[in-house]
Protein backbone atom coordinates (compact mmCIF):
# COMPACT_ATOMS: atom_id res chain seq x y z
CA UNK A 1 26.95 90.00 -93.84
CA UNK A 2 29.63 87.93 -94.63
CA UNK A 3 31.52 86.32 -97.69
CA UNK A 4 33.98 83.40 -97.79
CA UNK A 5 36.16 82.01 -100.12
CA UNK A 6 38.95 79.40 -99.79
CA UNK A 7 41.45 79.21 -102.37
CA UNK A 8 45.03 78.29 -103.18
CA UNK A 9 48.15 80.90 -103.57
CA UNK A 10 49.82 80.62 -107.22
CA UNK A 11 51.38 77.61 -107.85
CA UNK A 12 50.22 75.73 -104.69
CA UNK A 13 48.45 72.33 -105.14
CA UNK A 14 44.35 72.60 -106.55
CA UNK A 15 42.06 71.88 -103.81
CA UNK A 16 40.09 68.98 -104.25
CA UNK A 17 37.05 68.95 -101.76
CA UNK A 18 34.67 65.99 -101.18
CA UNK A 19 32.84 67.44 -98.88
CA UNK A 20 32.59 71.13 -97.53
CA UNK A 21 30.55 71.78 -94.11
CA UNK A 22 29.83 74.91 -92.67
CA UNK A 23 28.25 75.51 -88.96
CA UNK A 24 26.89 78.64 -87.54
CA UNK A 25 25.96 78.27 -83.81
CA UNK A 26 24.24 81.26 -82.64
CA UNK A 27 24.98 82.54 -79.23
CA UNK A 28 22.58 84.07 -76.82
CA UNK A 29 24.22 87.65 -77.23
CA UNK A 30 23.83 87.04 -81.01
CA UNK A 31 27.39 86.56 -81.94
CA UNK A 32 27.71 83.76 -84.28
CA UNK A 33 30.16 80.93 -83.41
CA UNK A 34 31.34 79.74 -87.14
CA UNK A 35 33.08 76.19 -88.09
CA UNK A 36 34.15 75.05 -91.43
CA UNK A 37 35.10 72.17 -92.15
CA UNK A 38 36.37 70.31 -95.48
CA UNK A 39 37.49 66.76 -96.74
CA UNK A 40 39.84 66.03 -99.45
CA UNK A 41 40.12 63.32 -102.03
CA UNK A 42 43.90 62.94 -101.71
CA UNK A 43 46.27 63.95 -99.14
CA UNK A 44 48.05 67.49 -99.16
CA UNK A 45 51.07 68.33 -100.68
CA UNK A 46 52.24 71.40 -98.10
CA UNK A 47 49.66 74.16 -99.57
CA UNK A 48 49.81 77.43 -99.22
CA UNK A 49 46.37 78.69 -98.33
CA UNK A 50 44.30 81.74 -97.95
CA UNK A 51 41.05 82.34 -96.41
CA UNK A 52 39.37 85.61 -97.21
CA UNK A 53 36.44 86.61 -94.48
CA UNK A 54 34.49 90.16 -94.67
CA UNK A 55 33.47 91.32 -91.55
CA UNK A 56 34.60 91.40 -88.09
CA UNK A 57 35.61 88.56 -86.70
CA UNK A 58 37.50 86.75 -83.17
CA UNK A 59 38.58 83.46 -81.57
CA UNK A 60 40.02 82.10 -84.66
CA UNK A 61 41.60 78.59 -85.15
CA UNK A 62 42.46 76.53 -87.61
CA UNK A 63 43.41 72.57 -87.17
CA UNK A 64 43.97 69.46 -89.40
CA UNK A 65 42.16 67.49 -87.14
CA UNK A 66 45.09 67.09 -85.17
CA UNK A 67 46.90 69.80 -84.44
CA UNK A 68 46.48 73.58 -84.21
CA UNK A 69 47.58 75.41 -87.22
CA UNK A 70 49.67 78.36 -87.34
CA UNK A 71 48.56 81.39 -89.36
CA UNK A 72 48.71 85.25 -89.97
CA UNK A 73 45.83 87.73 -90.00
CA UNK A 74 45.96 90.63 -92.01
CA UNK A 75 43.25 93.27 -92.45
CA UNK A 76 42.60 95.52 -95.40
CA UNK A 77 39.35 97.68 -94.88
CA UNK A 78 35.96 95.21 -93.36
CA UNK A 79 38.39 92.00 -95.24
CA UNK A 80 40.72 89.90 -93.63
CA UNK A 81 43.08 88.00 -95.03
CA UNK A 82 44.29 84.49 -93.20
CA UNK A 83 46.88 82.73 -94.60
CA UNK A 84 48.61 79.68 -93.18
CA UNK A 85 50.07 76.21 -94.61
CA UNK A 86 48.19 73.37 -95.02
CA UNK A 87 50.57 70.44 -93.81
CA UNK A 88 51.93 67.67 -96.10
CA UNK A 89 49.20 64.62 -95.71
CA UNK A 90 46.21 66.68 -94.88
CA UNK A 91 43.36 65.06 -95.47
CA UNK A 92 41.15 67.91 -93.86
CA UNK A 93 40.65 71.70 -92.44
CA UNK A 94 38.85 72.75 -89.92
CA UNK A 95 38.69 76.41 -89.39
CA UNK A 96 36.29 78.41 -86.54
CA UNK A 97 35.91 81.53 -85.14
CA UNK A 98 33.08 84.20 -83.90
CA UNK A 99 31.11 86.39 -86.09
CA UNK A 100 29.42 89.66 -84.82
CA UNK A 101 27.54 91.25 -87.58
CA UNK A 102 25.19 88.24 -88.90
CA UNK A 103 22.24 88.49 -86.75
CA UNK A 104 20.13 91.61 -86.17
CA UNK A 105 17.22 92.32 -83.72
CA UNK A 106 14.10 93.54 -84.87
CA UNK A 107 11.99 94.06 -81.74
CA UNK A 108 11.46 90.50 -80.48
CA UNK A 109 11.86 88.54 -83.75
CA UNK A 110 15.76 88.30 -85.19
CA UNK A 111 17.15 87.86 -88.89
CA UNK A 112 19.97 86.15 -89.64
CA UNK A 113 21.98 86.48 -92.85
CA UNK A 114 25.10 85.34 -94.71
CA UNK A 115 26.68 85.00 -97.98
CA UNK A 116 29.15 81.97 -98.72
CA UNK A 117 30.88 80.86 -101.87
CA UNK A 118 32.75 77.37 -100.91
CA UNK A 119 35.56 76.71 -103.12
CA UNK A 120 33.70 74.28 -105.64
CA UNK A 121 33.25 71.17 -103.52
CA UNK A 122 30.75 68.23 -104.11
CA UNK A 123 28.55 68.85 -101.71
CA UNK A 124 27.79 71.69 -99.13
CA UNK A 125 26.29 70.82 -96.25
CA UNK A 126 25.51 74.02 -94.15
CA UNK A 127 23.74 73.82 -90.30
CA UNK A 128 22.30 77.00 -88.40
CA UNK A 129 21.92 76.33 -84.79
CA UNK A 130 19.29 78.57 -83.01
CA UNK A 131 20.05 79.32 -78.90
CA UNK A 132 18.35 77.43 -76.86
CA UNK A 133 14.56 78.25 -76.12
CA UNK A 134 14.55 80.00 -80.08
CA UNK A 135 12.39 79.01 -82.72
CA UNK A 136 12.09 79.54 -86.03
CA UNK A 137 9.45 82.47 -86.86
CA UNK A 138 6.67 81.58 -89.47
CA UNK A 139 8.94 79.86 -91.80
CA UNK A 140 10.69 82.86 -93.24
CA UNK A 141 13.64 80.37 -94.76
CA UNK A 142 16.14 80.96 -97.75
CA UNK A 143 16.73 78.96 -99.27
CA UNK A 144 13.86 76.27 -99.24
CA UNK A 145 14.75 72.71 -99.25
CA UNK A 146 16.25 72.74 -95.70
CA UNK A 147 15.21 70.41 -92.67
CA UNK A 148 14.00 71.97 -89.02
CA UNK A 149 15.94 69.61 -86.71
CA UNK A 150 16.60 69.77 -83.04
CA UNK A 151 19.38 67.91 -80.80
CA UNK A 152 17.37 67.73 -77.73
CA UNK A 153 18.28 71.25 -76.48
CA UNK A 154 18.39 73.00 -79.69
CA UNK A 155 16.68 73.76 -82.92
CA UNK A 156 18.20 74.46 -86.03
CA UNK A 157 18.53 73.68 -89.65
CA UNK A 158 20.38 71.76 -91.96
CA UNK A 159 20.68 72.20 -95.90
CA UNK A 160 22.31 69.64 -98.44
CA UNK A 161 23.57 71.58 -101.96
CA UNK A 162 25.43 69.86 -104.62
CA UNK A 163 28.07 71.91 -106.05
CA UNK A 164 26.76 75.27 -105.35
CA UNK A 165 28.51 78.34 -107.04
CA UNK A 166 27.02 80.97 -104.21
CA UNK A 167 24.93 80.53 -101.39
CA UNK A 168 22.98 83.03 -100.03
CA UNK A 169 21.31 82.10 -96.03
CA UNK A 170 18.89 83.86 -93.84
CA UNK A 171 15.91 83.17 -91.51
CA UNK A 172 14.16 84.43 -89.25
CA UNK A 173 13.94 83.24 -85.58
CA UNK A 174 12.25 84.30 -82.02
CA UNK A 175 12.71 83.54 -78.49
CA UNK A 176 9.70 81.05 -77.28
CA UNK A 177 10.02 83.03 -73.74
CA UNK A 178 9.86 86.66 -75.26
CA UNK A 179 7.04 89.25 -75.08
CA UNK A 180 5.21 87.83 -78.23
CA UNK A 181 4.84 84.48 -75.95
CA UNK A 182 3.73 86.24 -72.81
CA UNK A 183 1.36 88.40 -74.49
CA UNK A 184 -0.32 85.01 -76.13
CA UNK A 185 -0.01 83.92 -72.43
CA UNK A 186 -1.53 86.96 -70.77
CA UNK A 187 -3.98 86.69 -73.23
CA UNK A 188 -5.14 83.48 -71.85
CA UNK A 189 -4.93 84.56 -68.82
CA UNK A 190 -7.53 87.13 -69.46
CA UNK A 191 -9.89 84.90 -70.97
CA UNK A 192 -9.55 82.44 -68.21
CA UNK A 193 -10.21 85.40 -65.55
CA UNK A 194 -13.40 86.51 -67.39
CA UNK A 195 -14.24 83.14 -67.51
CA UNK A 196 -14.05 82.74 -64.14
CA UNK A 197 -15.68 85.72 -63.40
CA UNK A 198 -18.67 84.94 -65.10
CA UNK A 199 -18.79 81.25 -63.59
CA UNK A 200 -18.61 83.14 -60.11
CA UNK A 201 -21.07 85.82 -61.06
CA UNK A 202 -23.62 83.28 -62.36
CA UNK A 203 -23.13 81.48 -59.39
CA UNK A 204 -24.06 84.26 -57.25
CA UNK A 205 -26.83 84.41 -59.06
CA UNK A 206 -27.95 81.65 -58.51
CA UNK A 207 -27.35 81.50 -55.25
CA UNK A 208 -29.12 84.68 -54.68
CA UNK A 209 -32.26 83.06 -56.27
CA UNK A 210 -31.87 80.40 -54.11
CA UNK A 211 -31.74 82.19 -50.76
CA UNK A 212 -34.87 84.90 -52.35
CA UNK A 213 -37.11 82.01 -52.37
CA UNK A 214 -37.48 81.15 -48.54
CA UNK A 215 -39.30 84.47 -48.37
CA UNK A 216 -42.61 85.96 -49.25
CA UNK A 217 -42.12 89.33 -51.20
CA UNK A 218 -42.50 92.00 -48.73
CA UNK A 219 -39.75 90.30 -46.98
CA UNK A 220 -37.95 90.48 -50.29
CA UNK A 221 -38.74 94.51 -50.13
CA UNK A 222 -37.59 94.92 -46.68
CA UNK A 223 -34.31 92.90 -47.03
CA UNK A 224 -33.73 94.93 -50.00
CA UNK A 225 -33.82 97.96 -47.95
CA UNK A 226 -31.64 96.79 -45.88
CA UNK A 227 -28.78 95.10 -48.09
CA UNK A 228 -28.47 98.68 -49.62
CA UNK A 229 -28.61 100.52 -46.16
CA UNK A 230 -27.32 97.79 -44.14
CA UNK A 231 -28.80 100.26 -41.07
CA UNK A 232 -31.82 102.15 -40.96
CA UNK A 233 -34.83 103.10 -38.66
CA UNK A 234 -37.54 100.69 -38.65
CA UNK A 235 -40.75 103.72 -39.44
CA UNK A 236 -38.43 105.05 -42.61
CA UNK A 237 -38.91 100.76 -43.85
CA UNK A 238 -42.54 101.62 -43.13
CA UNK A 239 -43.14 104.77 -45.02
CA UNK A 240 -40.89 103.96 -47.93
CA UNK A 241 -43.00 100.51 -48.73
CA UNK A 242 -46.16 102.12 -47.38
CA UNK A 243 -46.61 99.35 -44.65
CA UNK A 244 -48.38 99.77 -41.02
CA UNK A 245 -46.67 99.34 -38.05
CA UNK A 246 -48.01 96.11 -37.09
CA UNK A 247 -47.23 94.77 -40.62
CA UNK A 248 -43.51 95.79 -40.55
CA UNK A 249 -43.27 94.52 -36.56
CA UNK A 250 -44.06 91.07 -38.16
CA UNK A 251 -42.15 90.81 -40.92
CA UNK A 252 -39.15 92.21 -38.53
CA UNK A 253 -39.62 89.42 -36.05
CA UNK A 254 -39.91 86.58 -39.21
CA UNK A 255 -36.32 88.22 -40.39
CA UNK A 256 -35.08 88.47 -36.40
CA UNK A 257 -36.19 84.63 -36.49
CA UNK A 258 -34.24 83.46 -39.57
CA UNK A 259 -30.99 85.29 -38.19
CA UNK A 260 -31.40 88.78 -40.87
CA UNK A 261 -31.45 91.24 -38.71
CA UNK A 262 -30.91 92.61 -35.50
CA UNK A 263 -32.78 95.87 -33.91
CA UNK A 264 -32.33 98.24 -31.59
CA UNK A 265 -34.29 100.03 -29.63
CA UNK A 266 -34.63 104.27 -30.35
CA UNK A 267 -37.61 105.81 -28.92
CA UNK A 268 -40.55 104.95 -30.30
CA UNK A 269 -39.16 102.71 -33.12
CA UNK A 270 -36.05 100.58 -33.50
CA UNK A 271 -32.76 100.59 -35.77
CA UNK A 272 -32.41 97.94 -37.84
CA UNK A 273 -29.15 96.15 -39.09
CA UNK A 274 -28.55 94.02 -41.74
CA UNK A 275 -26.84 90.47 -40.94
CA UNK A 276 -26.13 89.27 -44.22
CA UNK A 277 -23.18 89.41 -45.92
């Protein structure tokens, strides 16, 4: 987490802030890009400033809008302490750098949370931008009163507070490509197999009822024999149904006829295969 709060040395000139904007720009390896931004009433008189940040923090620059700003760094403990001079005839500060403890991964959803207290300006206006292909997860939002934008490429979220003594942020957020999206999508996939299964399977079906009628029912018995033997001697047909010779000799020749089976001649009787497939 971290805190923030701008404020003058002793004796410099108050700081009187029309407007106070803070962006946080999350980056896909979850370091926080961070950009403050604040408007004065009046110009500067050359201020003495210092920024206090807890936390760890890189990439830092400071600019009137015009120029970069020069500035020292110090650190005492998880604080540090940036002090630079504000100008004569600034009418604003912008300040950014990158944040690496704000966001924090909890299997495939992430949490995001801050802490600010602006020095005493009008109005706050504070934007969280989620990486690209993120979304915010079921709503978890403090505090409420915010609006889910997007830029086209991005979501995120801006909040408007009037004169706010402390603000306190987080959310939660998810990537829209992570394993709680493909397991919603492998779900679907499943159904849409067993769907398709069971479309095929009633086709066969059907299509087996279809072909079963064209025959009388011993030559349903015999072609049963045969789908599950797909070879077999002719007499075993005959003993296994009960049928005489001359019976099964006709129904072989019917089935021979339609294209069924073929036979082969062993001895006495012949080996029949099955055709169908």
């Amino acid at each position: 987490m971290i805190f923030l709060l701008l404020f003058t040395a002793h004796g410099a000139q108050a700081l009187d802030i029309s407007e106070y904007n803070v962006a946080f720009s999350i980056m896909p390896d979850t370091s926080v890009r961070e950009n403050i931004s604040m408007t004065f009433r009046q110009p500067l008189n050359t201020s003495s400033l210092n920024y206090v940040v807890l936390g760890e923090i890189s990439d830092l620059t400071i600019t009137d809008g015009e120029r970069n700003i020069d500035y020292t760094l110090e650190k005492t403990g998880d604080q540090y302490n940036v002090r630079f001079s504000a100008p004569g005839g600034t009418r604003m500060l912008e300040i950014t750098f990158t944040a690496r403890d704000l966001v924090f991964a909890g299997g495939s959803v992430y949490s995001f949370s801050t802490e600010l207290k602006p020095p005493s300006p009008d109005t706050v206006n504070v934007y969280a931008y989620l990486p690209e292909g993120f979304a915010i997860y079921r709503d978890v939002v403090y505090p409420e009163g915010y609006e889910t934008l997007t830029n086209g490429k991005k979501i995120y979220l801006k909040w408007s507070l009037e004169r706010p003594q402390n603000i306190m942020l987080s959310f939660k957020f998810y990537n829209t490509h992570s394993d709680y999206s493909l397991a919603i999508a492998a779900a679907m996939g499943i159904a849409l197999i067993i769907v398709i299964a069971y479309l095929v399977g009633h086709y066969r079906k059907k299509m087996k009822c279809e072909f079963e009628r064209g025959f009388s029912e011993d030559e349903r018995k015999v072609l049963f024999i045969l789908s599950r033997e797909k070879r077999v001697m002719q007499n075993k047909i005959e003993k296994e149904l009960h049928f005489s010779r001359a019976k099964m000799t006709r129904l072989v020749k019917k089935l021979e006829a339609k294209g069924l089976v073929e036979k082969e001649r062993i001895g006495r009787t012949n080996r029949l295969f099955y055709r169908k497939t």
